[in-house]
N, C-alpha and C. Protein backbone atom coordinates (compact mmCIF):
# COMPACT_ATOMS: atom_id res chain seq x y z
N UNK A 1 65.99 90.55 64.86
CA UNK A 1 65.17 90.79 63.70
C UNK A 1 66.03 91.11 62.49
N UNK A 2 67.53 92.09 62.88
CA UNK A 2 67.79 92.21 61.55
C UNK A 2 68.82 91.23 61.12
N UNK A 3 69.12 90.58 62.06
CA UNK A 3 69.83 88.27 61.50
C UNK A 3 68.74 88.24 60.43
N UNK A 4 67.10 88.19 60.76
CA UNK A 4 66.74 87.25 59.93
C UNK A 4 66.53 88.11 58.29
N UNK A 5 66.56 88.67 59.08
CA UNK A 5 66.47 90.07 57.45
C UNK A 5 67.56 89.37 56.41
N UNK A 6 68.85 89.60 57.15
CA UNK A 6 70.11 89.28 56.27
C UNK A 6 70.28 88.28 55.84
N UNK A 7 69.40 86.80 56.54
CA UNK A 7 69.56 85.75 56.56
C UNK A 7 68.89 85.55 55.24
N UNK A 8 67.51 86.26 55.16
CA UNK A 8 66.34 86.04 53.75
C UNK A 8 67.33 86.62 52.43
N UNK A 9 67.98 87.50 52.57
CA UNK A 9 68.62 88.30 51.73
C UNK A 9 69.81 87.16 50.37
N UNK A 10 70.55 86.55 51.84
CA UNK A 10 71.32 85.40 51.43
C UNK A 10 70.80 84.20 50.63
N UNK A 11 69.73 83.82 52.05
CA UNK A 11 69.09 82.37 51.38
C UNK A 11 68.38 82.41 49.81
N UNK A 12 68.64 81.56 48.92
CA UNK A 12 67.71 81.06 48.25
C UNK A 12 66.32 80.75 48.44
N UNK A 13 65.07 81.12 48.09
CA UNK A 13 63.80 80.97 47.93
C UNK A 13 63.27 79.91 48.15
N UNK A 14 63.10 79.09 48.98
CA UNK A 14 62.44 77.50 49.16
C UNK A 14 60.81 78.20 48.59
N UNK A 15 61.19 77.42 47.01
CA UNK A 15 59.91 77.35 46.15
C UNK A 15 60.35 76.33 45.48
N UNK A 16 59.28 75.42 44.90
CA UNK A 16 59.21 74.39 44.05
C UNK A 16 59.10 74.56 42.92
N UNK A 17 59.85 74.02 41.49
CA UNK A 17 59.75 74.22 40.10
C UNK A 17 58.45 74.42 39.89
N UNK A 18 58.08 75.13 38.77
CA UNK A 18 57.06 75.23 38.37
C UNK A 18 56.56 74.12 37.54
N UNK A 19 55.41 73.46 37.51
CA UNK A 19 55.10 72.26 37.01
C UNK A 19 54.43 72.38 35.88
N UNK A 20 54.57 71.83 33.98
CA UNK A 20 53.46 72.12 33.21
C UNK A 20 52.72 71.46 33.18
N UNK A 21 51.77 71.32 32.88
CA UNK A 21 50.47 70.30 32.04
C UNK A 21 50.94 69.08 31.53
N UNK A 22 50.96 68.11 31.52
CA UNK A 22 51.78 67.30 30.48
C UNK A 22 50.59 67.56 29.39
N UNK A 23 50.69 66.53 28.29
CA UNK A 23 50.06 66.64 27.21
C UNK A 23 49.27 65.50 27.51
N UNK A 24 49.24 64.73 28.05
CA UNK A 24 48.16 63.47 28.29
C UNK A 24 46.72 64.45 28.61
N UNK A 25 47.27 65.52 29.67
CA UNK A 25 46.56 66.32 30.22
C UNK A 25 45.26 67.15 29.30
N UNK A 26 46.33 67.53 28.47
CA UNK A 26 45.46 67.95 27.44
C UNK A 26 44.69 67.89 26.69
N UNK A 27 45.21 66.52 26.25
CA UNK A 27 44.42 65.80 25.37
C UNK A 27 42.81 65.18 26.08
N UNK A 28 43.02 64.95 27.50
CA UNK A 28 41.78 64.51 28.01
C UNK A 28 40.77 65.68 27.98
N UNK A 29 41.63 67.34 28.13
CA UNK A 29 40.35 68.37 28.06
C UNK A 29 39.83 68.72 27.25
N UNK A 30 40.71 68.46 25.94
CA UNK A 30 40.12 68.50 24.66
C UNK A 30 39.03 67.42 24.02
N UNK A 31 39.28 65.43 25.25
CA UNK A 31 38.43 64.99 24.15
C UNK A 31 37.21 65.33 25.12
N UNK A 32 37.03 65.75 26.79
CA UNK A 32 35.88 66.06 27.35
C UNK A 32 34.76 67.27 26.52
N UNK A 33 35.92 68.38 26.35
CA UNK A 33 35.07 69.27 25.64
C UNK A 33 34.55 68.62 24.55
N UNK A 34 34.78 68.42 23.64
CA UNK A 34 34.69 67.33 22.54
C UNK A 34 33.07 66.44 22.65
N UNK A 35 33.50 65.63 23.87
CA UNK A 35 32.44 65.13 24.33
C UNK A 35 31.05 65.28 24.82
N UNK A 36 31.44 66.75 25.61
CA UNK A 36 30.60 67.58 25.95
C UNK A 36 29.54 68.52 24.87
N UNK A 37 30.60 69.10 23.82
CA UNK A 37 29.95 69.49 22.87
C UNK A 37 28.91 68.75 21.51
N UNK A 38 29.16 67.46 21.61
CA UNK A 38 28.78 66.76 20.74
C UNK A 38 27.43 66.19 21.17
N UNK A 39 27.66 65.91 23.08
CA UNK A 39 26.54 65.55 23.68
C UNK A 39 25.21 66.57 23.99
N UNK A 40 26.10 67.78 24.57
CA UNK A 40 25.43 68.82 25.14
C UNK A 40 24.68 69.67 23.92
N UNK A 41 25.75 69.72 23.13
CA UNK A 41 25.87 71.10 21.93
C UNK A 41 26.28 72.42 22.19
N UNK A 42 26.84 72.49 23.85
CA UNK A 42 27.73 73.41 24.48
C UNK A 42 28.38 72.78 25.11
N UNK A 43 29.32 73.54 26.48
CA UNK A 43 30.59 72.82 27.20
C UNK A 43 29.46 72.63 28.51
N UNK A 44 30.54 71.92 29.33
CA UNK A 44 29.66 71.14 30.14
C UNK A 44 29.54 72.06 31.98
N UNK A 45 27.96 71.93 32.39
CA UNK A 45 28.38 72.92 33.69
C UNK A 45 28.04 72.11 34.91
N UNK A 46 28.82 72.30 35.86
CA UNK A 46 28.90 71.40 36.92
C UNK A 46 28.52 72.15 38.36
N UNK A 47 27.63 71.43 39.12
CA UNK A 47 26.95 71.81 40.47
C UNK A 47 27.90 70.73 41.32
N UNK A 48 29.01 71.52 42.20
CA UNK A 48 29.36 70.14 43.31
C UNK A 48 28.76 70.33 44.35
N UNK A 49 28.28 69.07 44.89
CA UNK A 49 27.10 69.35 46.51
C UNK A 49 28.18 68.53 47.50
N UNK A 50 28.44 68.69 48.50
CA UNK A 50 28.73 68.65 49.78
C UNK A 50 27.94 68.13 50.47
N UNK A 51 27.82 66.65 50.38
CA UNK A 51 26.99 65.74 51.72
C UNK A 51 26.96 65.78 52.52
N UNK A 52 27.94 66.39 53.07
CA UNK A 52 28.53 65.77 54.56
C UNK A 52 30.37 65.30 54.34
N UNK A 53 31.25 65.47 53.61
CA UNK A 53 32.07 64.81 53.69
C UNK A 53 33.46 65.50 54.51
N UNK A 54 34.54 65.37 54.52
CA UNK A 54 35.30 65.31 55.28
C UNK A 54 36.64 67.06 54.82
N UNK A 55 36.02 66.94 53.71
CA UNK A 55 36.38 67.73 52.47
C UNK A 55 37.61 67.65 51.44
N UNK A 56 38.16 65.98 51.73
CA UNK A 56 39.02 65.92 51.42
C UNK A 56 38.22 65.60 49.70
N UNK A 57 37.92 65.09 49.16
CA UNK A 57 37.03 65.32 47.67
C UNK A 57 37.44 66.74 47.57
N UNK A 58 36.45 67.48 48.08
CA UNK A 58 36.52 68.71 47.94
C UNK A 58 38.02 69.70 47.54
N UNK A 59 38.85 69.30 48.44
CA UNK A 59 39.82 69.84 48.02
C UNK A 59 40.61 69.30 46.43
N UNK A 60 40.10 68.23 45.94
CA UNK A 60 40.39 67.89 44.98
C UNK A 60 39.92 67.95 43.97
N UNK A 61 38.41 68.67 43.92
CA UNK A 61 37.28 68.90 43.14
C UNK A 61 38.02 70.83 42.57
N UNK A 62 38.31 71.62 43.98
CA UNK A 62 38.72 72.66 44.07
C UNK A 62 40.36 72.87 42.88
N UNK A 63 41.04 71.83 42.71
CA UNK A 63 42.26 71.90 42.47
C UNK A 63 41.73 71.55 40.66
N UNK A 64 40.85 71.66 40.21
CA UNK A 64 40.55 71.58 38.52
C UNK A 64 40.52 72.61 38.37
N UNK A 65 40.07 73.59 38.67
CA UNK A 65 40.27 75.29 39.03
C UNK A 65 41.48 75.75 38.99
N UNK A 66 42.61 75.53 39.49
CA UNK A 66 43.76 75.88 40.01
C UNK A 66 44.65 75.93 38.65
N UNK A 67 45.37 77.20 38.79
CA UNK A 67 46.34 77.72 37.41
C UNK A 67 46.92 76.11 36.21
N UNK A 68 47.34 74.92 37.28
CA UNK A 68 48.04 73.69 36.68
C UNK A 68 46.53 73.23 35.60
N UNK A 69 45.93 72.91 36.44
CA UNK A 69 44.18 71.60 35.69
C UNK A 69 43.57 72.96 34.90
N UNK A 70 43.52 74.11 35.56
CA UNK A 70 42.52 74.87 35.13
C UNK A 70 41.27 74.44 33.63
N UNK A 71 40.60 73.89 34.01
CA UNK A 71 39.82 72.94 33.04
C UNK A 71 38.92 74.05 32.71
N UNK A 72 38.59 75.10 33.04
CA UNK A 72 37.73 75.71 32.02
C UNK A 72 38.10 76.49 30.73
N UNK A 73 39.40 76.17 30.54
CA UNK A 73 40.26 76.53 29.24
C UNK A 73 39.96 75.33 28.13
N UNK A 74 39.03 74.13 28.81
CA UNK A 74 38.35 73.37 28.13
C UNK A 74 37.11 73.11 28.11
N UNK A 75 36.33 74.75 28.22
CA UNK A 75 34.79 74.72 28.29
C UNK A 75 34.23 73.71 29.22
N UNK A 76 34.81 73.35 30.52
CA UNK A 76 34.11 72.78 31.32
C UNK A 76 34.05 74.13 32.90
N UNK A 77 33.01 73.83 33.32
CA UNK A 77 32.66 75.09 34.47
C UNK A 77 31.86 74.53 35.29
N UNK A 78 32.23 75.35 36.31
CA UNK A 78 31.00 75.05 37.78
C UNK A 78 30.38 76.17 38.33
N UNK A 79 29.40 75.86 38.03
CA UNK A 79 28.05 77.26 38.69
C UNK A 79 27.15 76.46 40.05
N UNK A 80 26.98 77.86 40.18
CA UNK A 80 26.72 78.03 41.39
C UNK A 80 24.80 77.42 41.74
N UNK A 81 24.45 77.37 40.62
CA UNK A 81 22.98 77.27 40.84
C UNK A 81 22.72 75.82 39.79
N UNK A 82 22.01 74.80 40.84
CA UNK A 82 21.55 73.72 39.75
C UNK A 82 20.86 73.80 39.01
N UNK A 83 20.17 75.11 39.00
CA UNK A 83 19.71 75.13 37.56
C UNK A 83 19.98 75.26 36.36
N UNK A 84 21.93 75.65 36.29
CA UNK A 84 22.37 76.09 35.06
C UNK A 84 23.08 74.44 34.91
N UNK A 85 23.04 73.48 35.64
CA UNK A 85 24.09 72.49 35.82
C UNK A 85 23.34 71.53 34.97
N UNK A 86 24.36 70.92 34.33
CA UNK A 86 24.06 69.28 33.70
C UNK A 86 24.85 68.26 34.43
N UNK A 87 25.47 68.56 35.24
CA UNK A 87 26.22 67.72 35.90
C UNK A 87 25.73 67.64 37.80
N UNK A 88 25.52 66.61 38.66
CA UNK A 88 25.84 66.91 39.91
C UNK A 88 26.79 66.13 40.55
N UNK A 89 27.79 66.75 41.22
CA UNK A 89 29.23 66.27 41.35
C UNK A 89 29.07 66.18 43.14
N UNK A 90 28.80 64.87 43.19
CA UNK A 90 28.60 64.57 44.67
C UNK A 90 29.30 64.04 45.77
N UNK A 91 29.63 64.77 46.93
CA UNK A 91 31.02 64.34 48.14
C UNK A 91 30.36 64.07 48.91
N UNK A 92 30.84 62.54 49.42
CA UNK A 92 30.86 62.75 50.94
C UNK A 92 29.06 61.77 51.27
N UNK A 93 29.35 61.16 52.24
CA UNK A 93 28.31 60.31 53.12
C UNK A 93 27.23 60.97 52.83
N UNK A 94 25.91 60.99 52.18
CA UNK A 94 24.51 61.85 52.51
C UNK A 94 24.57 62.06 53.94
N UNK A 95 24.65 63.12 54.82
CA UNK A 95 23.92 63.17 56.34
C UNK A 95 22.75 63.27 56.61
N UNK A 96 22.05 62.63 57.04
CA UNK A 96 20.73 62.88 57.82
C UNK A 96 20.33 64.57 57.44
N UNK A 97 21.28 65.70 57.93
CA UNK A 97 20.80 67.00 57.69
C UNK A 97 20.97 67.47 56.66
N UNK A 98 21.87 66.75 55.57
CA UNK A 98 21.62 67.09 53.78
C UNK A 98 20.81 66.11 52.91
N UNK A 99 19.93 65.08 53.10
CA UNK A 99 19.26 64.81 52.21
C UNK A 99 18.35 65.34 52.03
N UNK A 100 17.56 65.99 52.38
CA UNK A 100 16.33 66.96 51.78
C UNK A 100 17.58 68.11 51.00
N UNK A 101 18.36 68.70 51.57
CA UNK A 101 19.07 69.58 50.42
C UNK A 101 19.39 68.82 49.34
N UNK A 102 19.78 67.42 49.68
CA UNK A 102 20.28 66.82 48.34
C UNK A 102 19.05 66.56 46.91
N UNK A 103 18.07 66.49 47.74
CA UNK A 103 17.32 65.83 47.15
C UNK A 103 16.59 66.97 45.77
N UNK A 104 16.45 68.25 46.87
CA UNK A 104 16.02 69.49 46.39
C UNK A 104 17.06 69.99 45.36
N UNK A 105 18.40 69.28 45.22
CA UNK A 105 19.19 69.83 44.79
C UNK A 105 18.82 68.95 43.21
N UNK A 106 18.78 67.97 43.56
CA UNK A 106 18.47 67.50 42.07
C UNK A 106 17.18 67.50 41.67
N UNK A 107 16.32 67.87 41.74
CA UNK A 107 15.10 67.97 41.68
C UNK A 107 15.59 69.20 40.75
N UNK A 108 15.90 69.84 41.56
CA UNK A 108 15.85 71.54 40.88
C UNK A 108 17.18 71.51 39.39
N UNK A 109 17.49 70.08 39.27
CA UNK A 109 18.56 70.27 38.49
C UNK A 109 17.65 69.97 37.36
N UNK A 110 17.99 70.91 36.00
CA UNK A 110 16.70 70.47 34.60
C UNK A 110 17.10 69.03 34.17
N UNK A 111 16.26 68.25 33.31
CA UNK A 111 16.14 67.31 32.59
C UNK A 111 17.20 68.06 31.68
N UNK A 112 17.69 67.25 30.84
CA UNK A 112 18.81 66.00 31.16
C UNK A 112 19.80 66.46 32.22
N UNK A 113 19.97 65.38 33.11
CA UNK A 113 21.16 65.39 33.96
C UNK A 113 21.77 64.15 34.37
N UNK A 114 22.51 64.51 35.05
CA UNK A 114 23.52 63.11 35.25
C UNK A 114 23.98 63.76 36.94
N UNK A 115 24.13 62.35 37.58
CA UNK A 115 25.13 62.34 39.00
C UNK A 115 26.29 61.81 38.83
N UNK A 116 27.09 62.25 39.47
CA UNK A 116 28.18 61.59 39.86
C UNK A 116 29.05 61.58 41.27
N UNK A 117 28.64 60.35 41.78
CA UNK A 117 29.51 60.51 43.21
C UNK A 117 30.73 60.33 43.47
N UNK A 118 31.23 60.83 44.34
CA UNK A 118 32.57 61.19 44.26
C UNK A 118 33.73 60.85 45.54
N UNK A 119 34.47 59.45 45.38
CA UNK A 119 34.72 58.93 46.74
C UNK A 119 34.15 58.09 46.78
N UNK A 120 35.17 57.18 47.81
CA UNK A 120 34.46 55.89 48.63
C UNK A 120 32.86 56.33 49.90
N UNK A 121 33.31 57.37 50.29
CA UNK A 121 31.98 57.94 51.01
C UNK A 121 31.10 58.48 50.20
N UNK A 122 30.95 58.66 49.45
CA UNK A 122 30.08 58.98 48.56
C UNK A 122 29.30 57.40 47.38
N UNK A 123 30.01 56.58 47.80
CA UNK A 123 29.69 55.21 46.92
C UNK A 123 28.71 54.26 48.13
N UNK A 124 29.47 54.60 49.30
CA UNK A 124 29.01 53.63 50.42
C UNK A 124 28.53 53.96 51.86
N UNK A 125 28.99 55.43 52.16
CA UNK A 125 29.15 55.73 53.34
C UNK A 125 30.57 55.72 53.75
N UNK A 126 30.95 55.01 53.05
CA UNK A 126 32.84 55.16 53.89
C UNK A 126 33.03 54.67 55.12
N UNK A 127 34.12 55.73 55.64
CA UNK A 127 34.43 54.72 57.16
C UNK A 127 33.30 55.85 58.00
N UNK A 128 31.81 56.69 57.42
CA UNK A 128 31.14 57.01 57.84
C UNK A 128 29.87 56.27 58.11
N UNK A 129 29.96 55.21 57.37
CA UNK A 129 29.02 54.13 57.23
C UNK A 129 28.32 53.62 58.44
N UNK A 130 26.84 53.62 58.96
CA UNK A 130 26.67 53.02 60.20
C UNK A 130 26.54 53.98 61.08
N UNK A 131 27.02 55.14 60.91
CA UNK A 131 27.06 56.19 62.19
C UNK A 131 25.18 56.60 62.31
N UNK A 132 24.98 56.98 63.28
CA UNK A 132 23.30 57.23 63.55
C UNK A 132 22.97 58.71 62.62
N UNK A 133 24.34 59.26 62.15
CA UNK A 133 24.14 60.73 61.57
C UNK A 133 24.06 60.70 59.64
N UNK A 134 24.54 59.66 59.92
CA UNK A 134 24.60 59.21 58.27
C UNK A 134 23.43 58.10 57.07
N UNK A 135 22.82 58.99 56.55
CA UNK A 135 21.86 58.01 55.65
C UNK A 135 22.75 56.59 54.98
N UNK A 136 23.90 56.75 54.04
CA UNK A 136 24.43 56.19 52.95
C UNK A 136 24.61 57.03 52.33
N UNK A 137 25.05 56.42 51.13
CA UNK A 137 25.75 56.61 49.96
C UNK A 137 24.88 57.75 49.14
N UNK A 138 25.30 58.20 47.73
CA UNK A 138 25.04 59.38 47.24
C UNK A 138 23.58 58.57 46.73
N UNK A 139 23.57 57.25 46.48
CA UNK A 139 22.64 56.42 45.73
C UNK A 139 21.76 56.35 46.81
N UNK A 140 21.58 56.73 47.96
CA UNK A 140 20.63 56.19 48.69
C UNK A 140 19.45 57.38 48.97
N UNK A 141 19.88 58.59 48.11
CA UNK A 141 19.33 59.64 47.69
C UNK A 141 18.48 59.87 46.55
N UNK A 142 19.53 59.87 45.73
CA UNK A 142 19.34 60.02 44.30
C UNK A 142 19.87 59.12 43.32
N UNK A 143 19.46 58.83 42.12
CA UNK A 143 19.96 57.88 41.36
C UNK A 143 21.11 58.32 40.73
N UNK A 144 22.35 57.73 41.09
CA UNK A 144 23.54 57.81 40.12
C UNK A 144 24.26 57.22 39.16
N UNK A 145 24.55 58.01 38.45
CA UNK A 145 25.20 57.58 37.09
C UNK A 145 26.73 56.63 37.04
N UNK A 146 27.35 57.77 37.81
CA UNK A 146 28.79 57.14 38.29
C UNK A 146 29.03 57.32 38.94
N UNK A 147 30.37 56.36 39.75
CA UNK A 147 30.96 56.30 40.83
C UNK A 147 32.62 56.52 40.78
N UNK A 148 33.19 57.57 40.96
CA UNK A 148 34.68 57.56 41.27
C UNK A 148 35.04 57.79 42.31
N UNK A 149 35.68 56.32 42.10
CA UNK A 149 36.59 55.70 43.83
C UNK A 149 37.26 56.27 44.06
N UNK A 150 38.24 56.34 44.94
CA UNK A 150 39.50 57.00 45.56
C UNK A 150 39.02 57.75 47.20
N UNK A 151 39.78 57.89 47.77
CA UNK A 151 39.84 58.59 49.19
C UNK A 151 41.30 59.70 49.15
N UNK A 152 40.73 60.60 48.54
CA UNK A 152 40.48 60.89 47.66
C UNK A 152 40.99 60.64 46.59
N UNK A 153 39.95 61.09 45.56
CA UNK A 153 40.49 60.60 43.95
C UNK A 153 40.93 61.52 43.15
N UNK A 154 42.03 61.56 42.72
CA UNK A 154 42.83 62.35 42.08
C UNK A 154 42.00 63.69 41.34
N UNK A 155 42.56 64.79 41.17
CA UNK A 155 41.18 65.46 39.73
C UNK A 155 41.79 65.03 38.79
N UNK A 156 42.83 64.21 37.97
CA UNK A 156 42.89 63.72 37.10
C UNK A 156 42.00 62.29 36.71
N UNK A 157 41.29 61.76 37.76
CA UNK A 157 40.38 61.05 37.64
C UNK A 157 39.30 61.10 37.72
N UNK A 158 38.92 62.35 38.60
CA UNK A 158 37.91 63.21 38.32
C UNK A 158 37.46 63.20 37.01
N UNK A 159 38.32 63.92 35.95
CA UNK A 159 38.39 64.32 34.80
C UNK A 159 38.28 62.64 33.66
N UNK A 160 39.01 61.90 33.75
CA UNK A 160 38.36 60.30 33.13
C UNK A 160 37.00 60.32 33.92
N UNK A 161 36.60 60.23 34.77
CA UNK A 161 35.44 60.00 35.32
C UNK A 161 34.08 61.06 34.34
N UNK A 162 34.68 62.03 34.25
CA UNK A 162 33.40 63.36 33.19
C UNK A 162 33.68 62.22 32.01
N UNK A 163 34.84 62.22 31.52
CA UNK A 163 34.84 61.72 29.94
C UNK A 163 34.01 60.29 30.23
N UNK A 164 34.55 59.10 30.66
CA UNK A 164 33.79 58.16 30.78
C UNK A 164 32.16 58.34 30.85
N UNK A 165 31.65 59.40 31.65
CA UNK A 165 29.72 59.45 31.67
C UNK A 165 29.89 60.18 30.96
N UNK A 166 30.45 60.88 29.74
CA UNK A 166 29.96 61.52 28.52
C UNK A 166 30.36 60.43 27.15
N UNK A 167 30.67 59.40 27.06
CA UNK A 167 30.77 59.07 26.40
C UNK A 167 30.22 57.45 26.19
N UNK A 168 29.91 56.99 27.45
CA UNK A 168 29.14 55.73 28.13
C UNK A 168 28.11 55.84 28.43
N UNK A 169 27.34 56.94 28.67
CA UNK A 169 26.13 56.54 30.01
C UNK A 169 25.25 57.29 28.81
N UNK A 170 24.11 57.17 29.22
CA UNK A 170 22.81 58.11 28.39
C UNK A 170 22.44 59.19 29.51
N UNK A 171 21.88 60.04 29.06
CA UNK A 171 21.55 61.08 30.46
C UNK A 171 20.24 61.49 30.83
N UNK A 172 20.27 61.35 32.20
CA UNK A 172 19.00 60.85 32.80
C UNK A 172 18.19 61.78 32.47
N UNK A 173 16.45 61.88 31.81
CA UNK A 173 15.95 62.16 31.34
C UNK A 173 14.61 62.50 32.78
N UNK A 174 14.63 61.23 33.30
CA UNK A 174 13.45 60.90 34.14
C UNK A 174 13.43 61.29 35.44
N UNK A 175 12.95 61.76 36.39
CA UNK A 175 13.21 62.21 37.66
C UNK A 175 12.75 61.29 38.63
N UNK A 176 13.20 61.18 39.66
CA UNK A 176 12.51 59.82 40.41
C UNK A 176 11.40 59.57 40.99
């Protein structure tokens, strides 16, 4: 025990440089807010629902949060209740045992809103597609706005993906 003591004492720290923001970075949170504010007339709030997926989305949905993306330094946020949300940020295959949550979930989300699914399982079913446990896609639920591909897809594309349906799409007004 006390080798490894002396050993930590010696060694150098296996940690990785610290990484900044680039400025591309920036500029996308500034033109979302931007976007958001012009559309919304506040910043923009986001409900992510959990289909069923694998959680690999998820962990990438989780990492806009994180000290590097931290995107709510650009008035964008995620709450906890669809009722405060203009956004629904959707992972993962619908399952058989989340489409009534899904469904309830946008229902309960106010006029104007927008979807967005998130992933190839979330566009199609994925390589979940076909299973007896799986409805489809986020569309086979609810009507969506957009689709960002990837397995998983970057949160930097995440983030083009908000700007693109704030600056392309109209927002859904009508409930199904």
């Amino acid at each position: 025990m006390r080798k490894l003591l002396f050993e930590s004492l010696v060694r150098a720290p296996l940690t990785e440089p610290v990484l900044r923001p680039d400025a591309a970075m920036d500029e996308l949170g500034v033109a979302i807010d931007t976007a958001a504010r012009r559309r919304l007339g506040r910043s923009l709030s986001i409900r992510a629902v959990d289909a069923g997926s694998c959680n690999g989305c998820e962990l990438e949905i989780h990492a806009l949060n994180n000290a590097f993306y931290d995107i709510e330094r650009f008035g964008i946020r995620f709450v906890a209740s669809p009722r405060h949300a203009d956004v629904l940020l959707v992972t993962g295959p619908v399952t058989r045992n989340m489409r009534e949550a899904l469904q309830r979930t946008y229902d309960a989300t106010p006029d104007p809103k927008w979807v967005v699914s998130v992933g190839k399982c979330g566009r199609d079913g994925g390589c979940f597609a076909g299973s007896y446990a799986v409805v489809g896609g986020v569309s086979e639920v609810v009507p969506v706005d957009l689709h960002i591909p990837g397995c998983p897809p970057p949160p930097i594309d995440i983030l083009k993906g908000l700007l693109a349906l704030m600056e392309h799409t109209s927002m859904r007004t009508d409930t199904r």
